[in-house]
Protein backbone atom coordinates (compact mmCIF):
# COMPACT_ATOMS: atom_id res chain seq x y z
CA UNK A 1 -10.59 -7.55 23.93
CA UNK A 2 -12.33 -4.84 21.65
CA UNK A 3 -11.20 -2.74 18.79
CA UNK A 4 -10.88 0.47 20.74
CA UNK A 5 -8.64 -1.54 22.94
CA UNK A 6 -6.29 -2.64 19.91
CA UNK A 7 -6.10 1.13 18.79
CA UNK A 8 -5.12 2.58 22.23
CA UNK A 9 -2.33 -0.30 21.86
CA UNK A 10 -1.10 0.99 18.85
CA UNK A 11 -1.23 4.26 19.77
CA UNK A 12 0.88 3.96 22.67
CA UNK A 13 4.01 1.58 20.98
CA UNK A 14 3.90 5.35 19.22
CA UNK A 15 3.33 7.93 22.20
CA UNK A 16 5.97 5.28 24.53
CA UNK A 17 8.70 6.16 21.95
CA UNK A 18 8.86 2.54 20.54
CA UNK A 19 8.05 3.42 17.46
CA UNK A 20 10.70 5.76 16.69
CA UNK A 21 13.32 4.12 18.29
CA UNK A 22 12.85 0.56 16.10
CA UNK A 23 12.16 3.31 12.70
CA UNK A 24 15.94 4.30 13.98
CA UNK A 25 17.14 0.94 13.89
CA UNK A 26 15.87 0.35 10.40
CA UNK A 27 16.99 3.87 9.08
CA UNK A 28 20.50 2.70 10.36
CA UNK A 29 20.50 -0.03 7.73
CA UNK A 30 22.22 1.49 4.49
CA UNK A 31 19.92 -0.31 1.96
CA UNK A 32 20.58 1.59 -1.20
CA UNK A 33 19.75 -1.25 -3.82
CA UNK A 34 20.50 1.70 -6.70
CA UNK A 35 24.21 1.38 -5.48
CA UNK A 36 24.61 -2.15 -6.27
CA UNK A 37 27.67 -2.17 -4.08
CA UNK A 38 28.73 -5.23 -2.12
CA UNK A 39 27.99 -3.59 1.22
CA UNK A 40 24.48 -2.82 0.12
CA UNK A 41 23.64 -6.29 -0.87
CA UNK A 42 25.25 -7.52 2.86
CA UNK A 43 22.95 -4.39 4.26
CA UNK A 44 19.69 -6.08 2.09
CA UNK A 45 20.40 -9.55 3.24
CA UNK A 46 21.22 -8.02 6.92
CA UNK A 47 18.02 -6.50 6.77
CA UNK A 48 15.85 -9.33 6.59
CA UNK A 49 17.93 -11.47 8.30
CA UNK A 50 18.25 -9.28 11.82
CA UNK A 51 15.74 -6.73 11.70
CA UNK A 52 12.47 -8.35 9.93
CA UNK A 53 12.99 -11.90 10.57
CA UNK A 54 12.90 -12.19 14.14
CA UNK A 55 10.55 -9.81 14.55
CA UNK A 56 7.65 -11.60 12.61
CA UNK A 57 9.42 -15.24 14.36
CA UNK A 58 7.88 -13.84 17.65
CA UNK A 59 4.40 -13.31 16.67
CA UNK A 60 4.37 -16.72 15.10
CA UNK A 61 5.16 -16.54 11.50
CA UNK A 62 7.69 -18.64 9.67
CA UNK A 63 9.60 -16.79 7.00
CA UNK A 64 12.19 -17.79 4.36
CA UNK A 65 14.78 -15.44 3.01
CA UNK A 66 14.76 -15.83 -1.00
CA UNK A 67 17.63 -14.95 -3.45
CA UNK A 68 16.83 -13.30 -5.88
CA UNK A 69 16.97 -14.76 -9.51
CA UNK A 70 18.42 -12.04 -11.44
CA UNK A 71 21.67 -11.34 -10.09
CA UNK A 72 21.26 -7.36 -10.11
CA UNK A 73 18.75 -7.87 -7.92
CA UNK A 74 18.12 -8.18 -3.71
CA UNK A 75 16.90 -10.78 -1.95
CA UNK A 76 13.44 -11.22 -0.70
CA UNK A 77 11.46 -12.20 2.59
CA UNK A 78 8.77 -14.71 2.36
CA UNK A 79 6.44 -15.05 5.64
CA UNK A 80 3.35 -16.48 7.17
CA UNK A 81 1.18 -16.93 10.03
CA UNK A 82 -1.52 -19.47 9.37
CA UNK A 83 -4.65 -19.74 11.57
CA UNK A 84 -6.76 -22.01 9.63
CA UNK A 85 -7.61 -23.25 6.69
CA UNK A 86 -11.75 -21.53 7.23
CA UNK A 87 -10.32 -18.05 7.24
CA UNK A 88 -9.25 -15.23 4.89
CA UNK A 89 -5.75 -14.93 4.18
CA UNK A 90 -4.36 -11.57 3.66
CA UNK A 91 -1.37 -10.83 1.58
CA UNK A 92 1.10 -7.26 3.01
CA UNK A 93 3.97 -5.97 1.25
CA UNK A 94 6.87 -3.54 1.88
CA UNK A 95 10.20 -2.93 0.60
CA UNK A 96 13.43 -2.20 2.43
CA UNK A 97 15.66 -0.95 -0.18
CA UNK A 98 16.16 2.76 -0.79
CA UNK A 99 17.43 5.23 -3.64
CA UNK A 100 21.21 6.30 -3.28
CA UNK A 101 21.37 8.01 -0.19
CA UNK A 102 22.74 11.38 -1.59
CA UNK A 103 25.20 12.43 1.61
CA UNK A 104 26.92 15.56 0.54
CA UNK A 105 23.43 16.69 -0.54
CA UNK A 106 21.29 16.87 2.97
CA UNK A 107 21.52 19.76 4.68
CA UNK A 108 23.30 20.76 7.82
CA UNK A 109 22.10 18.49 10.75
CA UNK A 110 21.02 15.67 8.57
CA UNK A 111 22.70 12.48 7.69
CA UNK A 112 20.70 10.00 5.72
CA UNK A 113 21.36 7.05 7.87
CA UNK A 114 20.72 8.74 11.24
CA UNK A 115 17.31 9.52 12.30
CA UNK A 116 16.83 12.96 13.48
CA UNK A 117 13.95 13.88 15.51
CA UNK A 118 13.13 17.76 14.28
CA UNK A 119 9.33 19.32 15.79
CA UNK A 120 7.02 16.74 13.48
CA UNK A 121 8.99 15.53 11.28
CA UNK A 122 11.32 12.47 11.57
CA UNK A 123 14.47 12.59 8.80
CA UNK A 124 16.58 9.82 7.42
CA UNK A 125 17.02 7.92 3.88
CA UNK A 126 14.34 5.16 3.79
CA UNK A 127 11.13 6.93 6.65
CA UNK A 128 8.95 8.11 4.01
CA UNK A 129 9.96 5.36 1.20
CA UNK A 130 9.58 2.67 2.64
CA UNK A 131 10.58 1.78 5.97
CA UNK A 132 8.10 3.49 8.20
CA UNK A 133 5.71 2.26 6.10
CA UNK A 134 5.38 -1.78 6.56
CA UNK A 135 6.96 -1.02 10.03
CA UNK A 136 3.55 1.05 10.79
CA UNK A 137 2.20 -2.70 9.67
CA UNK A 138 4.18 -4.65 11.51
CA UNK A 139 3.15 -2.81 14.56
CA UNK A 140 -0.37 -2.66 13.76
CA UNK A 141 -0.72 -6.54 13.48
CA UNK A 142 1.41 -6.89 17.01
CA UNK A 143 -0.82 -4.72 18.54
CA UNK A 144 -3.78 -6.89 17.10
CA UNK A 145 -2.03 -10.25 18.48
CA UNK A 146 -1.72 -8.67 21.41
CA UNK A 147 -5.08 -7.44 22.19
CA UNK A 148 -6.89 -10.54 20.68
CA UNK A 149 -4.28 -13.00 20.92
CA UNK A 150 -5.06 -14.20 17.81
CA UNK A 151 -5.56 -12.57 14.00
CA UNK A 152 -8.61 -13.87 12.86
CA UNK A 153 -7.08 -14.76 9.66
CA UNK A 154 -4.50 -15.81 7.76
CA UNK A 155 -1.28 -13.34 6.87
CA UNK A 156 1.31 -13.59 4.13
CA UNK A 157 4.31 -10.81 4.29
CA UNK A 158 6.54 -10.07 1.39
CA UNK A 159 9.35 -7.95 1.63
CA UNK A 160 11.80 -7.08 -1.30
CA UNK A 161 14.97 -5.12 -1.78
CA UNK A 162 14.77 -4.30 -4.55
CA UNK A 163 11.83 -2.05 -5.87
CA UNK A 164 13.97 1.20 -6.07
CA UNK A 165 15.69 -0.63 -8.90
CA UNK A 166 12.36 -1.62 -10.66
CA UNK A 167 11.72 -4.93 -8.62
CA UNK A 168 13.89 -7.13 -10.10
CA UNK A 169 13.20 -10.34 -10.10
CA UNK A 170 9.76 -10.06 -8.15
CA UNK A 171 7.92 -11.22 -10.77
CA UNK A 172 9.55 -14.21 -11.24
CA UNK A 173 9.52 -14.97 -7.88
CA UNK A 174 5.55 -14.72 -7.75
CA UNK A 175 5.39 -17.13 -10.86
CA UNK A 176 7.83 -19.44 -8.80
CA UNK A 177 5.92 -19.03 -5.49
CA UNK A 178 2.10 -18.35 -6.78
CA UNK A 179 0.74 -20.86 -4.54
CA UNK A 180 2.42 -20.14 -1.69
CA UNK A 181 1.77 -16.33 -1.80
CA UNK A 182 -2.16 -17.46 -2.76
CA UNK A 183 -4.30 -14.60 -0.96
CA UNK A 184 -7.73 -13.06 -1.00
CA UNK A 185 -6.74 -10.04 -0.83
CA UNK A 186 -3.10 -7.50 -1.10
CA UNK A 187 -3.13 -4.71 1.73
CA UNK A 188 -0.21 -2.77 1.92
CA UNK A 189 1.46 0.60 1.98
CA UNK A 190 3.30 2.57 -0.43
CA UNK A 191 3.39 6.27 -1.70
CA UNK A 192 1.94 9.88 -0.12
CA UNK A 193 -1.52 10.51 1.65
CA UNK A 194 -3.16 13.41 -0.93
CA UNK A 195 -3.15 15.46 2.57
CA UNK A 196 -1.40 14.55 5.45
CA UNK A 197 -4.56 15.27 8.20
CA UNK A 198 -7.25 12.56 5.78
CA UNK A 199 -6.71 9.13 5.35
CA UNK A 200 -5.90 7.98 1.24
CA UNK A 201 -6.66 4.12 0.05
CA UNK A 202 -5.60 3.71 -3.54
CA UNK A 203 -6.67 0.49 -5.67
CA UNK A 204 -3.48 0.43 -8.33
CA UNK A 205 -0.97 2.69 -9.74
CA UNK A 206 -0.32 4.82 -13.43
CA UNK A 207 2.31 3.03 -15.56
CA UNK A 208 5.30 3.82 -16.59
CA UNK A 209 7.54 3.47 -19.85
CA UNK A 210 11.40 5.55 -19.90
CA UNK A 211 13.11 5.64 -22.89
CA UNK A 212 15.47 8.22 -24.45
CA UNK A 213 15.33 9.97 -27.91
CA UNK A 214 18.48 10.36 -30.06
CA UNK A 215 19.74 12.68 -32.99
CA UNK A 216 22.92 11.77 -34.45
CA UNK A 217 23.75 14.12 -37.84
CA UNK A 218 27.69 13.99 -37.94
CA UNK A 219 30.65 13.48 -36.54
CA UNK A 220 32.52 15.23 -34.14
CA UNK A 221 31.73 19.12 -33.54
CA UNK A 222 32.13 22.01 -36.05
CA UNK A 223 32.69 25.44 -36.15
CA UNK A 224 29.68 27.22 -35.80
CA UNK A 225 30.87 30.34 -37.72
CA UNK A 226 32.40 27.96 -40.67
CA UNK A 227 29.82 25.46 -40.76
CA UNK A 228 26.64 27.29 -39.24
CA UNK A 229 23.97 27.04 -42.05
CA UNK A 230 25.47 24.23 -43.37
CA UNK A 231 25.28 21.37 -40.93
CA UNK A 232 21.98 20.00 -39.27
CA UNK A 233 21.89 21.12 -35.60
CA UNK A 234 20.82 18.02 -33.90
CA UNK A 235 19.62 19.96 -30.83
CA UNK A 236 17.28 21.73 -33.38
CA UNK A 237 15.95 18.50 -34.76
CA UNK A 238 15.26 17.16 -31.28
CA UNK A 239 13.35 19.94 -29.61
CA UNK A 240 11.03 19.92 -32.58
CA UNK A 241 10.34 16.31 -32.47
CA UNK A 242 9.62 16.78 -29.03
CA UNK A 243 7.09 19.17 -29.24
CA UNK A 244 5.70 16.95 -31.91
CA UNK A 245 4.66 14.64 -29.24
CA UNK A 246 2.70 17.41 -26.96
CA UNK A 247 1.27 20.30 -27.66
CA UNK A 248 2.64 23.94 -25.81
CA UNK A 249 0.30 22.81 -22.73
CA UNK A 250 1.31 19.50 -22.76
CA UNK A 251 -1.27 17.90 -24.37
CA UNK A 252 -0.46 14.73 -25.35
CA UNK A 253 -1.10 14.32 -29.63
CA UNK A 254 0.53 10.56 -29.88
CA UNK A 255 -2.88 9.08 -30.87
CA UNK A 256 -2.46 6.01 -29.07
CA UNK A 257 -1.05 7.24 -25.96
CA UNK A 258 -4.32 8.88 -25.39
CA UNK A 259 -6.77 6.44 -23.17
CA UNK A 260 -10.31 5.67 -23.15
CA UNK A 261 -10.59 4.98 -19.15
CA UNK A 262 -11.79 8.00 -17.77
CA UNK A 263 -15.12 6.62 -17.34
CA UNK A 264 -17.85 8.15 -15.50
CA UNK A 265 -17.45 5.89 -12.51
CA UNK A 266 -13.66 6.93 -12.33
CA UNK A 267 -14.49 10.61 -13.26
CA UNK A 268 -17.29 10.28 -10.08
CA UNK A 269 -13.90 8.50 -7.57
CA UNK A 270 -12.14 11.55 -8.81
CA UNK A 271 -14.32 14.39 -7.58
CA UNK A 272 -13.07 17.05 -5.56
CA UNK A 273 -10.39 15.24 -4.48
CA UNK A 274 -7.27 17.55 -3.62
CA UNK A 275 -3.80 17.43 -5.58
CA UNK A 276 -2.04 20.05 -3.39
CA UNK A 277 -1.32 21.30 0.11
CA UNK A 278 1.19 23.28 1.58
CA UNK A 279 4.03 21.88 1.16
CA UNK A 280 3.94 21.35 -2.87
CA UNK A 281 4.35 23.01 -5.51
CA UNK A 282 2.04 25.16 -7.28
CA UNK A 283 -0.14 23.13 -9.70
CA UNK A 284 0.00 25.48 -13.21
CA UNK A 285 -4.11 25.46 -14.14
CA UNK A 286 -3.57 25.39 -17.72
CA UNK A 287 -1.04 22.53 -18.24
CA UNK A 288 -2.21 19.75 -19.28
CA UNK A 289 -5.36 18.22 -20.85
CA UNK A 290 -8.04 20.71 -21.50
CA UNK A 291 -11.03 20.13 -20.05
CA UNK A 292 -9.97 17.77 -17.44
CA UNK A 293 -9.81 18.80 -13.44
CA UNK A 294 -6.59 18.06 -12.00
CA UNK A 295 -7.18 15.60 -10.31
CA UNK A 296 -8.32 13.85 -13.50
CA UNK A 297 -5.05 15.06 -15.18
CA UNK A 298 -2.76 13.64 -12.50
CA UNK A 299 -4.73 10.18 -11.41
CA UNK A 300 -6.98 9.54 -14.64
CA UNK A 301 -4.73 10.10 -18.02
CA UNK A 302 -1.42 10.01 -19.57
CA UNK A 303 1.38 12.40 -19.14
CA UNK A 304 5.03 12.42 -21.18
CA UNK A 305 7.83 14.31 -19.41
CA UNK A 306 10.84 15.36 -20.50
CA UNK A 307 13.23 14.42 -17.54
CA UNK A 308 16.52 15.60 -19.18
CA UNK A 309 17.85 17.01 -22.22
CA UNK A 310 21.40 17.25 -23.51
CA UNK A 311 23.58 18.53 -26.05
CA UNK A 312 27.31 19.15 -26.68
CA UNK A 313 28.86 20.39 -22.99
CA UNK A 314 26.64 22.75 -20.96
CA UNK A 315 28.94 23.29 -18.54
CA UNK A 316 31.60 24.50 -20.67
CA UNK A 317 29.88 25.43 -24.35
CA UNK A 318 31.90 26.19 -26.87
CA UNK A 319 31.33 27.71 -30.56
CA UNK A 320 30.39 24.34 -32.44
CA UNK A 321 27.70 22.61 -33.68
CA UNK A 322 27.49 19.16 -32.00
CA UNK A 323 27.24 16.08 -33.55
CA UNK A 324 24.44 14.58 -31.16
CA UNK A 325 21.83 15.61 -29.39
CA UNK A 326 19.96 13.41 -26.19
CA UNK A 327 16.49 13.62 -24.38
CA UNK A 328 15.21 11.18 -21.87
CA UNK A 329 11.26 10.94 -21.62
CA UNK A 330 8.61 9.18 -19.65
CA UNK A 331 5.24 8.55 -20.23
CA UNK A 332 3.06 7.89 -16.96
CA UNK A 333 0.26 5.93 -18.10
CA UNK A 334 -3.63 4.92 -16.98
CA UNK A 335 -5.33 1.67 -17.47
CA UNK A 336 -6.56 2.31 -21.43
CA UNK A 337 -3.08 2.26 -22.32
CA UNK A 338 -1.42 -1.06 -24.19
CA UNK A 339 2.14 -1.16 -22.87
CA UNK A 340 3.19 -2.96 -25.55
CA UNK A 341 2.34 -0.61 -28.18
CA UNK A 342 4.05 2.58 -26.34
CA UNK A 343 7.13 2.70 -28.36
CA UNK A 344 5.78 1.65 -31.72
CA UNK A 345 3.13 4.44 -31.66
CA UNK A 346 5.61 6.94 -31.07
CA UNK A 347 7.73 5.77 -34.01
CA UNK A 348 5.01 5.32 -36.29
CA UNK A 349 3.97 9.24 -34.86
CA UNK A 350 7.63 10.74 -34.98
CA UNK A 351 7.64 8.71 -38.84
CA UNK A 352 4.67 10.63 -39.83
CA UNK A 353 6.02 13.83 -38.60
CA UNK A 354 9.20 13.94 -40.64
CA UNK A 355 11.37 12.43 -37.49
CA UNK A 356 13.05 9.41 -38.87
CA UNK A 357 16.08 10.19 -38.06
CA UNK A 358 15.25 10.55 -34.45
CA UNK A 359 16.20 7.45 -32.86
CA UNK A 360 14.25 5.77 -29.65
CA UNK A 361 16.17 4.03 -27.26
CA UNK A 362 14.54 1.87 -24.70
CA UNK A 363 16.12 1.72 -21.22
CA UNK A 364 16.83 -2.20 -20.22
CA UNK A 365 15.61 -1.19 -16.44
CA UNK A 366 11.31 -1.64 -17.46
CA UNK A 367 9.13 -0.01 -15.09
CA UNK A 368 5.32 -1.05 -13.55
CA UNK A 369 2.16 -1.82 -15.89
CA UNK A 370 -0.64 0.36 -15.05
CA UNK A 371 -3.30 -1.49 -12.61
CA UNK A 372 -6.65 -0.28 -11.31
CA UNK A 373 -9.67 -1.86 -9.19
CA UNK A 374 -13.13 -0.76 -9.08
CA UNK A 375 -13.59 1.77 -6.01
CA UNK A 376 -16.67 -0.06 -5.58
CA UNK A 377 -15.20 -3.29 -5.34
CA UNK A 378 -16.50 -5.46 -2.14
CA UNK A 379 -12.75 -5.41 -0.73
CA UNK A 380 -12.55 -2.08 -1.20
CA UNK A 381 -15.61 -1.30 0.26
CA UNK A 382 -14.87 -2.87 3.23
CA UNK A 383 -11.67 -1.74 3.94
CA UNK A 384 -12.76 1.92 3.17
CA UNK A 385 -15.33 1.38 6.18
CA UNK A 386 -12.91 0.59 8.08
CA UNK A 387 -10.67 3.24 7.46
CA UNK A 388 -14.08 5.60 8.17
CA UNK A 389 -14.81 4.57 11.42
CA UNK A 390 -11.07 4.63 12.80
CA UNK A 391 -11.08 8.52 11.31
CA UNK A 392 -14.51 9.67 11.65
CA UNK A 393 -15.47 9.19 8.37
CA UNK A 394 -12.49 11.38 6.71
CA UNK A 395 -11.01 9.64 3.63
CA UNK A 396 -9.77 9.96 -0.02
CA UNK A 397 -9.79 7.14 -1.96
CA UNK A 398 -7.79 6.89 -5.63
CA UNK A 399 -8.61 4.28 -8.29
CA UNK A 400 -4.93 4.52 -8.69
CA UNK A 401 -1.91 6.29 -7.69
CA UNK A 402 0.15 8.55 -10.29
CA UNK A 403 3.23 7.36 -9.39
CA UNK A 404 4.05 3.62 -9.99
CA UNK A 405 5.02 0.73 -7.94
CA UNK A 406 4.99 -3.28 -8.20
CA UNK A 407 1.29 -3.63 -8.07
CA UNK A 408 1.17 -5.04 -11.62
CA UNK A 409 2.53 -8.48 -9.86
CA UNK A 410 0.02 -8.93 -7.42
CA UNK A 411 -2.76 -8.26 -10.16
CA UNK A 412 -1.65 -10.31 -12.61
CA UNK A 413 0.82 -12.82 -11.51
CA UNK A 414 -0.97 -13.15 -7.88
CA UNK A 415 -4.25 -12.40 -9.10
CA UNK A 416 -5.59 -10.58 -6.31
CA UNK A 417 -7.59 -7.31 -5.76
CA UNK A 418 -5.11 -4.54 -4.24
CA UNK A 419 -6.24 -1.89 -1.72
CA UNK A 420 -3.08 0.46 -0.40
CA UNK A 421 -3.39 2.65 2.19
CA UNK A 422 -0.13 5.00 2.23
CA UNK A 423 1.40 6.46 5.25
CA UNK A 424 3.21 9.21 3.79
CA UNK A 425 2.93 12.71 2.97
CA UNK A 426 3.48 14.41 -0.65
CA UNK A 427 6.33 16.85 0.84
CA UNK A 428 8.32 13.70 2.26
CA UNK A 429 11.06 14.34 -0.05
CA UNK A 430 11.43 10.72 -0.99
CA UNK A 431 14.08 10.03 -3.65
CA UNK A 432 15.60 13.57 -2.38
CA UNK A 433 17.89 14.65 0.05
CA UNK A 434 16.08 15.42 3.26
CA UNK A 435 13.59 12.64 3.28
CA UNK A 436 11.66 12.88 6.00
CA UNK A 437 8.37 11.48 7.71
CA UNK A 438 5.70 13.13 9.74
CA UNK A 439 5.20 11.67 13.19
CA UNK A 440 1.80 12.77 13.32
CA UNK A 441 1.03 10.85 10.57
CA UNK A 442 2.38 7.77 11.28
CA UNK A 443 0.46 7.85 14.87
CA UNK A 444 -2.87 7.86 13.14
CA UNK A 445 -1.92 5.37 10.69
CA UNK A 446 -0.67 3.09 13.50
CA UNK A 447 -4.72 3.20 14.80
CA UNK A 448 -5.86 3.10 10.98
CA UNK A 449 -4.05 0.43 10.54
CA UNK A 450 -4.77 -1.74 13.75
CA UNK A 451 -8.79 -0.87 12.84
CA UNK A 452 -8.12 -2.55 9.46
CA UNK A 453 -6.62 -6.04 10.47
CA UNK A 454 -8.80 -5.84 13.46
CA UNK A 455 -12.14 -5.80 11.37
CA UNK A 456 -10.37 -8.33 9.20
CA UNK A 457 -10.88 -10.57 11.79
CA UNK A 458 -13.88 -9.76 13.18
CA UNK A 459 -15.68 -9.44 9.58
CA UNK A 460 -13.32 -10.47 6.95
CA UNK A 461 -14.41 -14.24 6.70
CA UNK A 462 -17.97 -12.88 4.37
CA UNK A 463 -15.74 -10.77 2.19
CA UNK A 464 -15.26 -12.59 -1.18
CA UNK A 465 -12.14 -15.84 -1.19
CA UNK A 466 -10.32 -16.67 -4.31
């Protein structure tokens, strides 16, 4: 009954070919909550019913299966195994839904719902985003059980179907059931290692705000020869607001949407820390915020992002002057950064620039508040440690992630300090045909993972309770 002994458990439900055969069986489920198809909300409810149920039934949780409140929105999975009332209780997290699983789009050999076994990597819709992910969990706290025959503390287990589609209805379901999700603590899993070899632990996520920007000067479209010169080109008026709002570099010049976090303390967390490998994309060195590494550019400020433009028919242009013209932006934004305020500063900046005619139109579907917790936080600390002496002392650890995710409802609905420690890989392709997982990742996060709830319960109960 000793840690190693828990880690050599986990390792083999991996090297015995468990693993992959039960991250088959969920990849088989066609969970694509961005659908909203009837079969996809029989796949969600399927989901929890067959494959996550049961599963957490025999290591001695009881779970509920919630509908969710908003009616464009999955159901959820409620769980707990309760050991007493003198421990810790740990909340986890995962989601089972996935984006649309784009068929006709993966390449030959490849079938999104179909796990295919290719050298290290593992492919289907759902491995990298976010099935692998709370299975790795799962496994990790059965292979716990099994070696201690007990936890050592108390667990809580929420999974949703629904965060692909902005987590409908999760919110209100932690208002509804605060008391009964009550923890001391969130660990979960979510999002890309920053290399896939080293351990990552991130303590919140960047924000983020979509809305599009649109010019409307006339009616209809006219002749370009008759009425160039004459009529306002919308597309015109557009690009120049939009490089209003950055500079050529992409420096942001929205007063407001600049922040004020990047404090030492973060600017220290941030250090050295890598934001490519291999498999990305080359980072440009002088896009962006001057002055700031980029590391600090990507985890530690704001960036806005043009994600499409549009004007008149691109496929099949023809010689007239459009009546409209369409861009849809994001801003990713840092703790620093009043959500609230995001839109009116950017009126108020494209009013001061000559833009009012530019209109802002903000998509119903909101996205995640920015969150961060101190890397030096106790629960951090501690699960950091652990993370250490499971790897040999090879970690990164984020104040936040740049992408977004749900964590805003476990900080401020929940309450709770949040410590993720993703699974994943940056060149997953998640969200994008071929999404794929690495399996030598997910066999050391299986041992990460059983060191973590291990030490829980062998040193959790002096970490600090609600």
């Amino acid at each position: 009954m000793t840690r190693t002994a828990a880690l050599k458990r986990a390792r083999a439900y991996f090297d015995q070919g468990q693993f992959q055969s039960d991250l088959a069986d969920l990849v088989a489920y066609r969970t694509e909550s961005q659908s909203r198809s009837e079969m996809a909300r029989k796949e969600s409810a399927r989901y929890l019913n067959v494959a996550i149920g049961p599963r957490l039934a025999a290591m001695g949780f009881s779970f509920e299966i919630i509908e969710n409140p908003d009616a464009n929105g999955g159901p959820l999975l409620i769980g707990e195994r309760r050991e007493s009332d003198d421990q810790i209780t740990v909340l986890t997290y995962g989601h089972g839904d996935t984006v649309l699983a784009q068929e006709v789009m993966w390449r030959e050999g490849l079938a999104p719902w179909t796990l295919v076994d290719e050298g290290d990597r593992l492919y289907g819709r759902g491995t990298a985003d976010n099935k692998s992910q709370h299975l790795i969990n799962i496994a990790a706290v059965e292979a716990v059980l099994a070696t201690r025959g007990r936890l050592g503390f108390n667990l809580r287990i929420v999974i949703e179907m629904s965060e692909e589609v902005g987590s409908i209805g999760l919110a209100q379901v932690f208002a509804r059931y605060k008391e009964r999700l009550a923890a001391d603590v969130l660990i979960a899993s979510d999002g890309p290692r920053l290399q896939p070899g080293v351990p990552t632990m991130f303590m919140g996520s960047r924000g983020a705000t979509t809305f599009d920007l649109l010019v409307q000067t006339h009616d209809g479209a006219h002749h370009s020869g008759n009425w160039g010169g004459l009529l306002a080109d919308p597309a015109m008026i557009l690009a120049h607001a939009l490089a209003s709002i950055t500079d050529r570099r992409g420096q942001i010049k929205v007063p407001e949407w600049r922040p004020d976090s990047l404090t030492v303390g973060v600017r220290a967390a941030l250090r050295d820390l890598p934001v490519t490998d291999r498999d990305g994309p080359a980072v440009k060195p002088d896009w962006g915020e001057e002055g700031l590494t980029p590391a600090e550019r990507v985890f530690g400020w704001n960036s806005f992002a043009v994600l499409a433009q549009v004007c008149g028919t691109p496929e099949a242009p023809v010689n007239a002057i459009s009546g409209w013209a369409r861009a849809t932006c994001q801003l990713r934004y840092v703790v620093g950064t009043d959500p609230a305020d995001i839109v009116p500063a950017l009126r108020r900046h494209l009013d001061a620039h000559g833009f009012e005619d530019v209109q802002i139109l903000e998509h119903a579907r909101g996205f995640f508040s920015a969150t961060r917790l101190d890397p030096d936080h106790p629960w951090a600390a501690f699960v950091a440690n652990s993370i250490r002496e499971t790897s040999g002392g090879a970690l990164h650890i984020l104040p936040n992630l740049a992408g977004s995710l749900p964590n805003d409802s476990f900080t401020d609905i929940l309450e709770v300090p949040t410590i993720w420690v993703p699974h994943s890989y940056r060149g997953c392709a998640q969200h994008a045909p071929d999404e794929h997982v690495l399996k030598s990742v997910c066999c050391d996060a299986l041992q990460v993972m059983a060191g973590v709830f291990w030490d829980l319960g062998a040193d959790g109960a002096d970490l600090p309770k609600k």
